[in-house]
N, C-alpha and C. Protein backbone atom coordinates (compact mmCIF):
# COMPACT_ATOMS: atom_id res chain seq x y z
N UNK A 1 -9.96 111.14 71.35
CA UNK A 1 -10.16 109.71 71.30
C UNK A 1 -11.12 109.33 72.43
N UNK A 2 -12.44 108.69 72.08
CA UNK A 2 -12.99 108.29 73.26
C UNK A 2 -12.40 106.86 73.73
N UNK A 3 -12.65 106.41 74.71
CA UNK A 3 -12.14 105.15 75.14
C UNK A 3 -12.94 104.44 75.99
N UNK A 4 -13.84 103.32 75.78
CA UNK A 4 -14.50 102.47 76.57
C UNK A 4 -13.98 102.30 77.99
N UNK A 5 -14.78 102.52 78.71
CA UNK A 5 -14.19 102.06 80.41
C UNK A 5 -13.50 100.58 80.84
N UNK A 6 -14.30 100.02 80.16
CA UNK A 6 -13.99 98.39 80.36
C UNK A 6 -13.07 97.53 79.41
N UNK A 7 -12.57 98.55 78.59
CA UNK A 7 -11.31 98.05 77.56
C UNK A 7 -9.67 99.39 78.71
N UNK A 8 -9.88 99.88 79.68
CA UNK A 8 -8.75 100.37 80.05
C UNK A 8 -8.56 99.45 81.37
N UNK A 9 -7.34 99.34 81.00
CA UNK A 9 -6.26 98.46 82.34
C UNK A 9 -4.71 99.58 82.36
N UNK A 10 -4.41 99.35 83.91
CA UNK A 10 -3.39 100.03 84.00
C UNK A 10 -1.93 99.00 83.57
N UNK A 11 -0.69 99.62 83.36
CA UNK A 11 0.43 98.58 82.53
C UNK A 11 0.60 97.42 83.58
N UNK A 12 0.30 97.54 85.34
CA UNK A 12 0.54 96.72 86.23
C UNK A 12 -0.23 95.96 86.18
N UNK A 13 -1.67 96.13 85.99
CA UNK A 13 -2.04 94.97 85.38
C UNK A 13 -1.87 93.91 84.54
N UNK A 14 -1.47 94.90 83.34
CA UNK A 14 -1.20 94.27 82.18
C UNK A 14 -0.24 93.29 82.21
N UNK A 15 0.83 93.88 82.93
CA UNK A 15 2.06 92.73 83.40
C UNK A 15 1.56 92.15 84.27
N UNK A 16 0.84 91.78 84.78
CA UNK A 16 0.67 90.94 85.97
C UNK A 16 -0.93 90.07 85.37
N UNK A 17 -1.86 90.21 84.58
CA UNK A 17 -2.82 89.45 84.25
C UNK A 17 -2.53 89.48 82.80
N UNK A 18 -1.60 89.53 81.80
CA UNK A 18 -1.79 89.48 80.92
C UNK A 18 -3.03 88.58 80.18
N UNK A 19 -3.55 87.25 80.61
CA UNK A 19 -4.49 86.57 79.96
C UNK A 19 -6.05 86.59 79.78
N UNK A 20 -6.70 88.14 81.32
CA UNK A 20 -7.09 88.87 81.25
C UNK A 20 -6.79 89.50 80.50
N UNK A 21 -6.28 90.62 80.08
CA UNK A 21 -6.13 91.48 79.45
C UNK A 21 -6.60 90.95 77.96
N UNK A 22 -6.08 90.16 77.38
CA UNK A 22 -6.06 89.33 76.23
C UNK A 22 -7.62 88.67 76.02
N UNK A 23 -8.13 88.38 77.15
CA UNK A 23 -9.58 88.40 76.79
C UNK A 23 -10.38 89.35 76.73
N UNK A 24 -10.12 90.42 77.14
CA UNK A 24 -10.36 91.45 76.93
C UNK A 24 -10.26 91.90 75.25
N UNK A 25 -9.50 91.59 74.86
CA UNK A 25 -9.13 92.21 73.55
C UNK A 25 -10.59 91.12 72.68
N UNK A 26 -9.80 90.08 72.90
CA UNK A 26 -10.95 89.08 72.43
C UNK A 26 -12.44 89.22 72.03
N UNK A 27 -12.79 89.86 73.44
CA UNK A 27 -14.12 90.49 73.04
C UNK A 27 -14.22 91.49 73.14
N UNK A 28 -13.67 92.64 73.17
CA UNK A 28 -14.05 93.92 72.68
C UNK A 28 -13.27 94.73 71.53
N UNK A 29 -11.80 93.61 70.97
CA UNK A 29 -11.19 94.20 69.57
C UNK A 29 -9.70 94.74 70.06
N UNK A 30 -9.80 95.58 71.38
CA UNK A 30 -8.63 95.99 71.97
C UNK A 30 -8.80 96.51 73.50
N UNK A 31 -7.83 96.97 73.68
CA UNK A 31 -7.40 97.66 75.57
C UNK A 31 -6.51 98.88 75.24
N UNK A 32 -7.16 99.56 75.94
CA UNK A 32 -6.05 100.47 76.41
C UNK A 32 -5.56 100.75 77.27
N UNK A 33 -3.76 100.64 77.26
CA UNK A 33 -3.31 100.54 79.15
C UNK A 33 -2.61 101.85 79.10
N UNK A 34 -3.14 102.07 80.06
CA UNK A 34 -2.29 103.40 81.00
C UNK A 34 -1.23 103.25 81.95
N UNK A 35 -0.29 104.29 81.54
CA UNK A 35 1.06 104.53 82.11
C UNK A 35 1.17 105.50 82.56
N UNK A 36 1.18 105.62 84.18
CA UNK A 36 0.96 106.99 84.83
C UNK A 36 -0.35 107.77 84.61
N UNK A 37 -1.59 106.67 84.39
CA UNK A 37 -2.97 107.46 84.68
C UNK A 37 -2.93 108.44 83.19
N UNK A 38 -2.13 107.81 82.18
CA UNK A 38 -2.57 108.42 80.89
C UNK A 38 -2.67 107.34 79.76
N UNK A 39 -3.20 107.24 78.63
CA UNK A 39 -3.36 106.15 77.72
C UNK A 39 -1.83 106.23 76.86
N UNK A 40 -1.48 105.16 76.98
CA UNK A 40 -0.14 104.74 76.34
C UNK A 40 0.01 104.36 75.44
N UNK A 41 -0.39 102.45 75.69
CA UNK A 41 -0.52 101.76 74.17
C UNK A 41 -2.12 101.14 74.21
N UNK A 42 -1.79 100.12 73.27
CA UNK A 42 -2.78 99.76 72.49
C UNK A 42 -2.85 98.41 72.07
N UNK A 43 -3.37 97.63 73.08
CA UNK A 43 -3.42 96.17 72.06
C UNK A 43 -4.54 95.71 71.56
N UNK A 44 -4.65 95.34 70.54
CA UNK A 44 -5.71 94.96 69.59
C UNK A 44 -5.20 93.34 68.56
N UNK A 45 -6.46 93.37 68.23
CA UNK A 45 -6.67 91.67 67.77
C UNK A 45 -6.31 91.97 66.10
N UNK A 46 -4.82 91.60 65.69
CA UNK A 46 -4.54 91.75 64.64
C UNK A 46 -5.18 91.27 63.40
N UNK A 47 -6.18 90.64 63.75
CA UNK A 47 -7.14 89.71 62.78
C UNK A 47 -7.76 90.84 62.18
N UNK A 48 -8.38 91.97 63.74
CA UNK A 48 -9.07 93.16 63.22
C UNK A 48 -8.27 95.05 63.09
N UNK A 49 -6.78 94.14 62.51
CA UNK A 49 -6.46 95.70 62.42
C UNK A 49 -6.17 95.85 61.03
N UNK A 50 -6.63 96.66 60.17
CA UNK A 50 -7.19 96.89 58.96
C UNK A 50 -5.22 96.91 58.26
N UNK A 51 -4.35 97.68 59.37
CA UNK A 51 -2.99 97.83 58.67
C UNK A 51 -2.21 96.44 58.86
N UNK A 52 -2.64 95.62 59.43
CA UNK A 52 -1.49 94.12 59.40
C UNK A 52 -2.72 92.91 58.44
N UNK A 53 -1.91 92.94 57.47
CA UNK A 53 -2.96 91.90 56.53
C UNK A 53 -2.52 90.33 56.83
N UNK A 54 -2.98 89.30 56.68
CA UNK A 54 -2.39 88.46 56.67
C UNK A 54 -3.18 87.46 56.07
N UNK A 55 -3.00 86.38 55.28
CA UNK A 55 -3.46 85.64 54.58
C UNK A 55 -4.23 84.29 55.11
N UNK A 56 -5.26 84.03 54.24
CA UNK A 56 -5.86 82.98 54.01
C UNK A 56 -5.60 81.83 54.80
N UNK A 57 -4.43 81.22 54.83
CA UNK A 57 -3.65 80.41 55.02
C UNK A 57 -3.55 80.54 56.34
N UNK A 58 -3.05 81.55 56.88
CA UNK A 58 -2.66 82.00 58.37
C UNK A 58 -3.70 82.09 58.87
N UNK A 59 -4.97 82.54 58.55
CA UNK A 59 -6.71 82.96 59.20
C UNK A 59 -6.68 81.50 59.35
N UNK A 60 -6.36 80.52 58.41
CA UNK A 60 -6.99 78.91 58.77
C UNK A 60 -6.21 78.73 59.94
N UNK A 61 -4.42 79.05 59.87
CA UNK A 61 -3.52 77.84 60.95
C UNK A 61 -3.98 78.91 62.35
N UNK A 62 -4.87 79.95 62.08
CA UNK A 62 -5.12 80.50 63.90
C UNK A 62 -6.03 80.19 64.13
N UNK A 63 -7.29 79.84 63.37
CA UNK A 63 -8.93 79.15 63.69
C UNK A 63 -8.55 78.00 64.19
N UNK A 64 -7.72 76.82 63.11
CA UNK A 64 -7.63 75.83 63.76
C UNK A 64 -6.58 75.56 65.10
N UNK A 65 -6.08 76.10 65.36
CA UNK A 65 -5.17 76.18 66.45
C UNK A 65 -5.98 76.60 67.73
N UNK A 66 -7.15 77.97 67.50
CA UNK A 66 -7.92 77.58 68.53
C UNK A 66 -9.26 76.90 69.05
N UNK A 67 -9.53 75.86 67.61
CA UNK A 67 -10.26 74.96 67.69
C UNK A 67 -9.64 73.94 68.32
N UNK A 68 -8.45 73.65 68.28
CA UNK A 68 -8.02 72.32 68.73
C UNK A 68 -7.36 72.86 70.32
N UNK A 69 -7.16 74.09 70.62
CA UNK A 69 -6.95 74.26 72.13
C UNK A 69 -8.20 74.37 72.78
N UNK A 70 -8.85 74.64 72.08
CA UNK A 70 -10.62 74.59 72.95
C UNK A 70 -11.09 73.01 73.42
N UNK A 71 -10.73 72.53 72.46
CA UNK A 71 -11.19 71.01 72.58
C UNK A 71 -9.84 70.19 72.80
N UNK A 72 -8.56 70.36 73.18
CA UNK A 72 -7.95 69.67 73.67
C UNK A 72 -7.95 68.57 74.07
N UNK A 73 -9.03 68.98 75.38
CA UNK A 73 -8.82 67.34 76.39
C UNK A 73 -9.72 66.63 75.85
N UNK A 74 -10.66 66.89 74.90
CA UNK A 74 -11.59 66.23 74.26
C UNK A 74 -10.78 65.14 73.57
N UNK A 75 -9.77 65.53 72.67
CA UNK A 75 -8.97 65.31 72.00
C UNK A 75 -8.21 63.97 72.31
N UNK A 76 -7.79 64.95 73.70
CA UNK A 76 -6.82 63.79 74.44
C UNK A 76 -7.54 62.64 74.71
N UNK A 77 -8.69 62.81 75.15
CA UNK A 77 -9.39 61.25 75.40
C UNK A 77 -9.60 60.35 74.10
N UNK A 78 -9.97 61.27 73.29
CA UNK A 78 -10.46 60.12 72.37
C UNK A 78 -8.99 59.32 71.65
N UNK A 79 -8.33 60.25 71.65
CA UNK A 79 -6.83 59.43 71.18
C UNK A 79 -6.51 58.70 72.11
N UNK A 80 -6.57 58.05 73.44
CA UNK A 80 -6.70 56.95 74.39
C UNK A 80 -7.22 55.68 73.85
């Protein structure tokens, strides 16, 4: 398995920046964290993992969910 340099974090990281980590996935698909200086698990962006399908419906309520956390405070003002 090769493994990108900049998709590995160690698990102390992982517990401790998880939201890093998670952008990480974001833009590169996944991470791999190491446990004891060896590759362990694996998190990846279920949107792009070919074995968890999920529907139509669900692709809309996660687009729009992070359309409307992106623009939040936008949000919030104009409803003022």
């Amino acid at each position: 398995m090769n493994i990108n340099t900049s998709q590995i974090v160690s698990i102390s990281e992982a517990n401790q920046n998880f939201s890093r980590v998670a952008r990480i996935v974001d833009k590169a698909g996944s991470v791999v964290i190491f446990k004891n200086n060896k590759p362990k698990y694996r998190l990846t962006d279920i949107e792009d993992d070919g074995e968890f399908q999920i529907t139509d419906e669900e692709k809309l309520g996660i687009a729009s969910s992070r359309v409307l956390r992106k623009y939040k405070k936008a949000l919030e003002e104009l409803a003022k």
